[in-house]
N, C-alpha and C. Protein backbone atom coordinates (compact mmCIF):
# COMPACT_ATOMS: atom_id res chain seq x y z
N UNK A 1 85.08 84.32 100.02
CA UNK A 1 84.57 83.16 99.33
C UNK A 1 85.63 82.57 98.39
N UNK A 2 86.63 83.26 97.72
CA UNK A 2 87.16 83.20 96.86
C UNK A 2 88.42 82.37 97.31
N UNK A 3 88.78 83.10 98.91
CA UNK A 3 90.00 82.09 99.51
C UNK A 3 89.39 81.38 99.41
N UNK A 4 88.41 80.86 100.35
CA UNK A 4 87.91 79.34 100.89
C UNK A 4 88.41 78.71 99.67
N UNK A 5 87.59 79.23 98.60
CA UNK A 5 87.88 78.11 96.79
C UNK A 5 89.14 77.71 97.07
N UNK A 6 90.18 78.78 96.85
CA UNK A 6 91.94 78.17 97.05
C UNK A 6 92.48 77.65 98.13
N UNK A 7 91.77 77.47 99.35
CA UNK A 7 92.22 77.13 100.22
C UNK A 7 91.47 75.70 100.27
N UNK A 8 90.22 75.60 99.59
CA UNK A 8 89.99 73.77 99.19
C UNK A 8 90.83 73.17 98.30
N UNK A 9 90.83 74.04 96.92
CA UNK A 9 92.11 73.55 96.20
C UNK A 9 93.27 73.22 96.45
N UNK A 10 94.12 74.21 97.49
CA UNK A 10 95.24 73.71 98.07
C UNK A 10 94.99 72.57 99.20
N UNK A 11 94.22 72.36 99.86
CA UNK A 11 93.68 70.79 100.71
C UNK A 11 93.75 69.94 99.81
N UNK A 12 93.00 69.85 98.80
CA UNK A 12 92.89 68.70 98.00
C UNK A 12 93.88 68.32 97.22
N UNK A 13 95.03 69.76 96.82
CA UNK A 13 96.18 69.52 96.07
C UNK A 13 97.50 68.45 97.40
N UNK A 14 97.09 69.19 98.37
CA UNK A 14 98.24 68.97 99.14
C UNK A 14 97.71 67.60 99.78
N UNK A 15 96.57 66.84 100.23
CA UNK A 15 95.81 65.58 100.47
C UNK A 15 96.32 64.54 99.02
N UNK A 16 96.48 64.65 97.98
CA UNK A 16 96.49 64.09 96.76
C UNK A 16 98.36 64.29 96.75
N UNK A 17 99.11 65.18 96.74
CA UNK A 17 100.42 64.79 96.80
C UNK A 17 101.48 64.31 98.61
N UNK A 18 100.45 63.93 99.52
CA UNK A 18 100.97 63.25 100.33
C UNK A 18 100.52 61.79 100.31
N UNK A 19 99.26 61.56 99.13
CA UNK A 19 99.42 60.21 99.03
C UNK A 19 100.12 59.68 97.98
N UNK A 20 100.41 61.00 97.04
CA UNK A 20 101.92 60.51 95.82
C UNK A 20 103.19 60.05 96.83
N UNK A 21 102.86 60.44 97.92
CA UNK A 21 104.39 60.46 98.49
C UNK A 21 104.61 59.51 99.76
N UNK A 22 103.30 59.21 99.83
CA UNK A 22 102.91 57.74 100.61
C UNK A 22 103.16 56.50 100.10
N UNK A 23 102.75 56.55 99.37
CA UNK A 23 102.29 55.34 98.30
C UNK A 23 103.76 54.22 97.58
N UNK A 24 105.02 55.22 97.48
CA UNK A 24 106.34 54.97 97.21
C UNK A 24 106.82 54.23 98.13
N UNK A 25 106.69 54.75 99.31
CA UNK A 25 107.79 54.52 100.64
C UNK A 25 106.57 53.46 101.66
N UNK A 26 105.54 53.30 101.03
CA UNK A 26 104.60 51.71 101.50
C UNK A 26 104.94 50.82 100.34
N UNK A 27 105.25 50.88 99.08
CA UNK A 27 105.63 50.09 98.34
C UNK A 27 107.45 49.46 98.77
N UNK A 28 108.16 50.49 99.18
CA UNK A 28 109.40 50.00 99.53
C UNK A 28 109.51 49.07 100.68
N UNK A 29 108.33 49.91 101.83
CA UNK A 29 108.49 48.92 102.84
C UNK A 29 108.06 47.24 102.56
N UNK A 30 107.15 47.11 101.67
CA UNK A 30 106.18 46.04 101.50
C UNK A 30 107.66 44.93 100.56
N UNK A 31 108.47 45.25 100.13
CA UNK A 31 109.54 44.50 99.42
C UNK A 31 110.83 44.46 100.42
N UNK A 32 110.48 45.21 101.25
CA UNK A 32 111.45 44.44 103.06
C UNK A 32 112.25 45.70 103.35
N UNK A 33 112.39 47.20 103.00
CA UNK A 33 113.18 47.77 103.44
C UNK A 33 112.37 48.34 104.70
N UNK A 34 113.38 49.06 105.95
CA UNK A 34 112.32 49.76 106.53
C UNK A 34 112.08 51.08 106.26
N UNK A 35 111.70 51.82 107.83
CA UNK A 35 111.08 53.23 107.33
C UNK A 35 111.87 54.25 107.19
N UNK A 36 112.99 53.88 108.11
CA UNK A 36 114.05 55.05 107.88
C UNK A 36 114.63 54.74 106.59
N UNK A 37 115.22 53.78 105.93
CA UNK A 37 115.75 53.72 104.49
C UNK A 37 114.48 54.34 103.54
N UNK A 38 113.24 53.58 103.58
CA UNK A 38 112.41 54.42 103.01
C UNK A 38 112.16 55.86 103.04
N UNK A 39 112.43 56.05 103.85
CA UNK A 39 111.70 57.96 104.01
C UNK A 39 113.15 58.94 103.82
N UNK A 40 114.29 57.90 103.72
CA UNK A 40 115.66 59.37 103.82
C UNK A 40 116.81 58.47 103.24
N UNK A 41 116.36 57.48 102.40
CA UNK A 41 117.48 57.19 101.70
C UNK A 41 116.40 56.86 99.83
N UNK A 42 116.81 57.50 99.00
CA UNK A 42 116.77 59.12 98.80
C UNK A 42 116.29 59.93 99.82
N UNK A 43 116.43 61.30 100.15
CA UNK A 43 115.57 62.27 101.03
C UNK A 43 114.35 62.39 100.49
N UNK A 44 114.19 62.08 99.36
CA UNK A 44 113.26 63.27 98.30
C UNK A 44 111.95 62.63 98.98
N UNK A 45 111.69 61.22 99.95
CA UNK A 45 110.15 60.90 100.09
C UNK A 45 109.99 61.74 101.06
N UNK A 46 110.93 61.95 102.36
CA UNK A 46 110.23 62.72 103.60
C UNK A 46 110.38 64.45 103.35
N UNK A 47 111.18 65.01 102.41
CA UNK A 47 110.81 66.43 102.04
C UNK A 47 109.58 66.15 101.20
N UNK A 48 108.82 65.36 100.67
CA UNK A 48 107.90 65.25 99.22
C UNK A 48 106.53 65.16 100.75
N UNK A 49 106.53 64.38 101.54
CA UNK A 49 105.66 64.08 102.45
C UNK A 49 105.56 65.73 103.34
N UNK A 50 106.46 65.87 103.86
CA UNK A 50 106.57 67.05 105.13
C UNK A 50 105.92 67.86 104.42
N UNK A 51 106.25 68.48 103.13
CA UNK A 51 105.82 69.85 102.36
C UNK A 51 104.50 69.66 101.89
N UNK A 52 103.93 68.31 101.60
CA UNK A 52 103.01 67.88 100.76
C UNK A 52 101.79 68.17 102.25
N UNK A 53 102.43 67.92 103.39
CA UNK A 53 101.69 68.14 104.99
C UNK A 53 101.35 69.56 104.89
N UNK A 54 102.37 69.97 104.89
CA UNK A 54 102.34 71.64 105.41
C UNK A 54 101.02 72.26 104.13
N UNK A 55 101.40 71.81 103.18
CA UNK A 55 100.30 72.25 102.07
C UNK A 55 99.00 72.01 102.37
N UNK A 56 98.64 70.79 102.42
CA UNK A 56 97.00 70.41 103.37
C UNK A 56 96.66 70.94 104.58
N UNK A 57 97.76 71.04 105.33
CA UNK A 57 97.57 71.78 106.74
C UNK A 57 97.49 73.13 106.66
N UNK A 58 97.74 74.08 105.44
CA UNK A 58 98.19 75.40 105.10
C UNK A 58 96.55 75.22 104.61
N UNK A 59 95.96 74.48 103.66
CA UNK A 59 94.95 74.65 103.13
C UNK A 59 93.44 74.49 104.08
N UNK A 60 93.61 73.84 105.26
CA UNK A 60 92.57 73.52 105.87
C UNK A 60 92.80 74.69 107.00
N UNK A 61 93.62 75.16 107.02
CA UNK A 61 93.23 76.51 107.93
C UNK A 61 93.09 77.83 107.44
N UNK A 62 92.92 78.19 105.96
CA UNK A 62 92.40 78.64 104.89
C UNK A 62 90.67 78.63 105.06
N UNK A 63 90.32 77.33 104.91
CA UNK A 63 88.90 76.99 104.61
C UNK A 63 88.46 77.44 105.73
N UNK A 64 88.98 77.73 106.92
CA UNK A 64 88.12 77.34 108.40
C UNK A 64 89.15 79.01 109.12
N UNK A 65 89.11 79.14 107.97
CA UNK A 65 89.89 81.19 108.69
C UNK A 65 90.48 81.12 109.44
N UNK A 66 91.69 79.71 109.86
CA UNK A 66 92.38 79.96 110.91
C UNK A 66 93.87 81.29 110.78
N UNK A 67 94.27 81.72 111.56
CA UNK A 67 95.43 82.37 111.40
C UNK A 67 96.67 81.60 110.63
N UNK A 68 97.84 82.06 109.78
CA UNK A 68 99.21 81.34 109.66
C UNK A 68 98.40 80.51 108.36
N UNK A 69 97.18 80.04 108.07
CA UNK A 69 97.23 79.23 107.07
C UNK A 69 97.55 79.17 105.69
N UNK A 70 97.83 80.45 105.07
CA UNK A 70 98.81 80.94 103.55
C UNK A 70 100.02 81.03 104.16
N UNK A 71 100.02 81.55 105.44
CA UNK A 71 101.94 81.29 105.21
C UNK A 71 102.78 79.43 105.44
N UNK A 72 101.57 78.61 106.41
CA UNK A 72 101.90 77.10 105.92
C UNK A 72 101.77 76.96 104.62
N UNK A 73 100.85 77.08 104.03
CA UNK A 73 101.05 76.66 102.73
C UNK A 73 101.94 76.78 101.93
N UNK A 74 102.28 78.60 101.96
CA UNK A 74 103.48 78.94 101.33
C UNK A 74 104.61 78.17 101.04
N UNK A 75 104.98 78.10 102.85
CA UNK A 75 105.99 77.38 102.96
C UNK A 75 106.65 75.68 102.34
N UNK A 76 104.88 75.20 102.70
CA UNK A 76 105.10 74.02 101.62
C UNK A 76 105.55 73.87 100.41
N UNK A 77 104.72 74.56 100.11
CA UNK A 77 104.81 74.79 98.32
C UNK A 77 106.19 75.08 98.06
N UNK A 78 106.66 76.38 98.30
CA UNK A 78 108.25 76.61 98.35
C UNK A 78 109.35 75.31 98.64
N UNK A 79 109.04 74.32 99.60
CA UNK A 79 110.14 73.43 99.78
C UNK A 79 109.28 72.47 98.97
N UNK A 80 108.36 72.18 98.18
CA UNK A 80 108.29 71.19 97.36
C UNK A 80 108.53 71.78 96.11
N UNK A 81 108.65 72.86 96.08
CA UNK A 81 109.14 73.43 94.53
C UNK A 81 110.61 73.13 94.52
N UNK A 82 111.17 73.03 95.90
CA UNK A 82 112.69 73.26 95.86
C UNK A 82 113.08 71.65 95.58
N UNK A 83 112.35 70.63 95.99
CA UNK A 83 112.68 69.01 96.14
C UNK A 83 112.71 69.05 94.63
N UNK A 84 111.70 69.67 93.52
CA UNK A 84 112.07 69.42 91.98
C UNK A 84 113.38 69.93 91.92
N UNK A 85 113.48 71.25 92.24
CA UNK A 85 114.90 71.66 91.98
C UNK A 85 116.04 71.30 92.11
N UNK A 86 116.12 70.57 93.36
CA UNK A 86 117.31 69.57 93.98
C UNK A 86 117.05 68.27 93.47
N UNK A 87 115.95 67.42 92.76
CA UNK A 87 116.25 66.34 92.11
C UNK A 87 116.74 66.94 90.58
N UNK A 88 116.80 68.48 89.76
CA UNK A 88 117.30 68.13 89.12
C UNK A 88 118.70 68.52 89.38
N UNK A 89 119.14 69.18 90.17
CA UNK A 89 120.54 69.83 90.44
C UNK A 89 121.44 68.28 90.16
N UNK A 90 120.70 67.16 91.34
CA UNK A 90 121.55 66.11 91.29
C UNK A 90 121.37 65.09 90.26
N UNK A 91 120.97 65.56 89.27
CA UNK A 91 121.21 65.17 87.34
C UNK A 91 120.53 64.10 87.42
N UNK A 92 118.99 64.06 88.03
CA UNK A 92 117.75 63.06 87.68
C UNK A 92 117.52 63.34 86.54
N UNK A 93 116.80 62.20 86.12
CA UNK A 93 115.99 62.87 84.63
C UNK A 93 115.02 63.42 84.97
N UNK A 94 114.73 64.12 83.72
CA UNK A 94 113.62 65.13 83.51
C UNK A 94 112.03 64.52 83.81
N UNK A 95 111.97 63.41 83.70
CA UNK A 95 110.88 62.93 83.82
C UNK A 95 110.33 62.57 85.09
N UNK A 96 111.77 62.16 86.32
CA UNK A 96 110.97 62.54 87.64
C UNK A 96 111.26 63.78 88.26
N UNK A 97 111.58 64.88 87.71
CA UNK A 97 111.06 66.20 88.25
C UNK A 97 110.43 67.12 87.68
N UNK A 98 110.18 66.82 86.43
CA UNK A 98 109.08 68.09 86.14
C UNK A 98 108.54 68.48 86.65
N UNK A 99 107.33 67.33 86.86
CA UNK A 99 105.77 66.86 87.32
C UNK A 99 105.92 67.95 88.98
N UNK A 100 107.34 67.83 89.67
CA UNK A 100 107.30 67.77 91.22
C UNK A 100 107.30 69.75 90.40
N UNK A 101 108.03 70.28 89.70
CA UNK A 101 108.19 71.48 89.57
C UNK A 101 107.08 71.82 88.81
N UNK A 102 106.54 71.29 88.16
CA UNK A 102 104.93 72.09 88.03
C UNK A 102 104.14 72.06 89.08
N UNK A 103 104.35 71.34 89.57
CA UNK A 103 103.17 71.01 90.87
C UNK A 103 103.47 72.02 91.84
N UNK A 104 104.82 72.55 92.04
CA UNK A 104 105.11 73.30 93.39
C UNK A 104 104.89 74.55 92.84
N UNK A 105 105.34 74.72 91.74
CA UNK A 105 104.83 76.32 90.90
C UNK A 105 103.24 76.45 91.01
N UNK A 106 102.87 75.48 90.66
CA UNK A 106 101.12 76.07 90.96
C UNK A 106 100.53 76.20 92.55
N UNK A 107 101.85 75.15 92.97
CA UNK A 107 101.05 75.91 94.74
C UNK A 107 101.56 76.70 95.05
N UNK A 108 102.57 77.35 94.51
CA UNK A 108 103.14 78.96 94.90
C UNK A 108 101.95 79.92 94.50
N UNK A 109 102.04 79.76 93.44
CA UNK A 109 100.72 80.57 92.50
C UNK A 109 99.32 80.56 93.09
N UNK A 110 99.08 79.72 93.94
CA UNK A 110 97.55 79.53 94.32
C UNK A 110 98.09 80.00 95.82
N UNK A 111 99.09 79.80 96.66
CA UNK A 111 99.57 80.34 97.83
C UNK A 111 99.60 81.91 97.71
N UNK A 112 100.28 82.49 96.74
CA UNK A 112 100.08 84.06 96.10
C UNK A 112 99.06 84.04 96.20
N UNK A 113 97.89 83.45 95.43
CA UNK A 113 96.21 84.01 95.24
C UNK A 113 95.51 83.87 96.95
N UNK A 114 96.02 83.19 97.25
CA UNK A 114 95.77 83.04 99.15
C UNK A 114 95.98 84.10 99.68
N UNK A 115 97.51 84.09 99.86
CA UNK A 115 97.79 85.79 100.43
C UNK A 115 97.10 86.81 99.76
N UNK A 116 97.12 87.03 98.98
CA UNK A 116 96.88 88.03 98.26
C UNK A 116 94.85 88.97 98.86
N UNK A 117 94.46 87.70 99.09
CA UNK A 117 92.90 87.81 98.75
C UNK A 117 92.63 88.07 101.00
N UNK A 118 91.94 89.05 100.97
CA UNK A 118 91.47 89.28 102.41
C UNK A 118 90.67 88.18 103.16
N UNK A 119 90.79 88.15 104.14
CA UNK A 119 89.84 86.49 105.12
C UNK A 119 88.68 87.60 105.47
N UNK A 120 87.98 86.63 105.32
CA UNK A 120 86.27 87.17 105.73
C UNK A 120 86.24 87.06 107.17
């Protein structure tokens, strides 16, 4: 019972940061660039999207006891923890990566409470 909880939480976490990461790269297109400049010029929208996937997709096979679904998640979480890390390596400000490094720390942390906890 207790996964299912974290495994809705991580759906809803990971559903809610692929539309943070939508929402940028439809605003770019809508002022005339296209999709490839949008999504990989910075990288940071299509690693912020892919991981932000794997997290919802990690979380909805959680809820529904499929096999592999804490280790998708994991994996998400881990490369969106790493996109904070690499926006600050390359000397962003602090203010657009915190937010991305709290956010990926708590889906590590709730990915841990995933693994951690037995499937019914």
């Amino acid at each position: 019972m207790l996964r299912r909880l974290a495994g809705f939480v991580m759906l809803g976490l990971g559903v809610w940061l692929v539309w943070d990461g939508i929402r940028p790269v439809m605003l770019i297109m809508e002022r005339g660039s296209d999709l490839s400049s949008a999504l990989f010029n910075p990288p940071t929208s299509i690693i912020r999207i892919v991981s932000s996937v794997l997290m919802a997709l990690g979380g909805l096979l959680v809820v529904f006891n499929g096999r592999f679904g804490a280790s998708v998640a994991t994996v998400g979480s881990i490369l969106f923890a790493i996109l904070g890390g690499l926006m600050a390596a390359s000397g962003a400000d602090s203010d657009l990566w915190m937010d991305d490094d709290l956010y990926g720390l708590g889906a590590i942390a709730l990915s841990v409470l995933i693994l951690t906890l037995r499937r019914a």
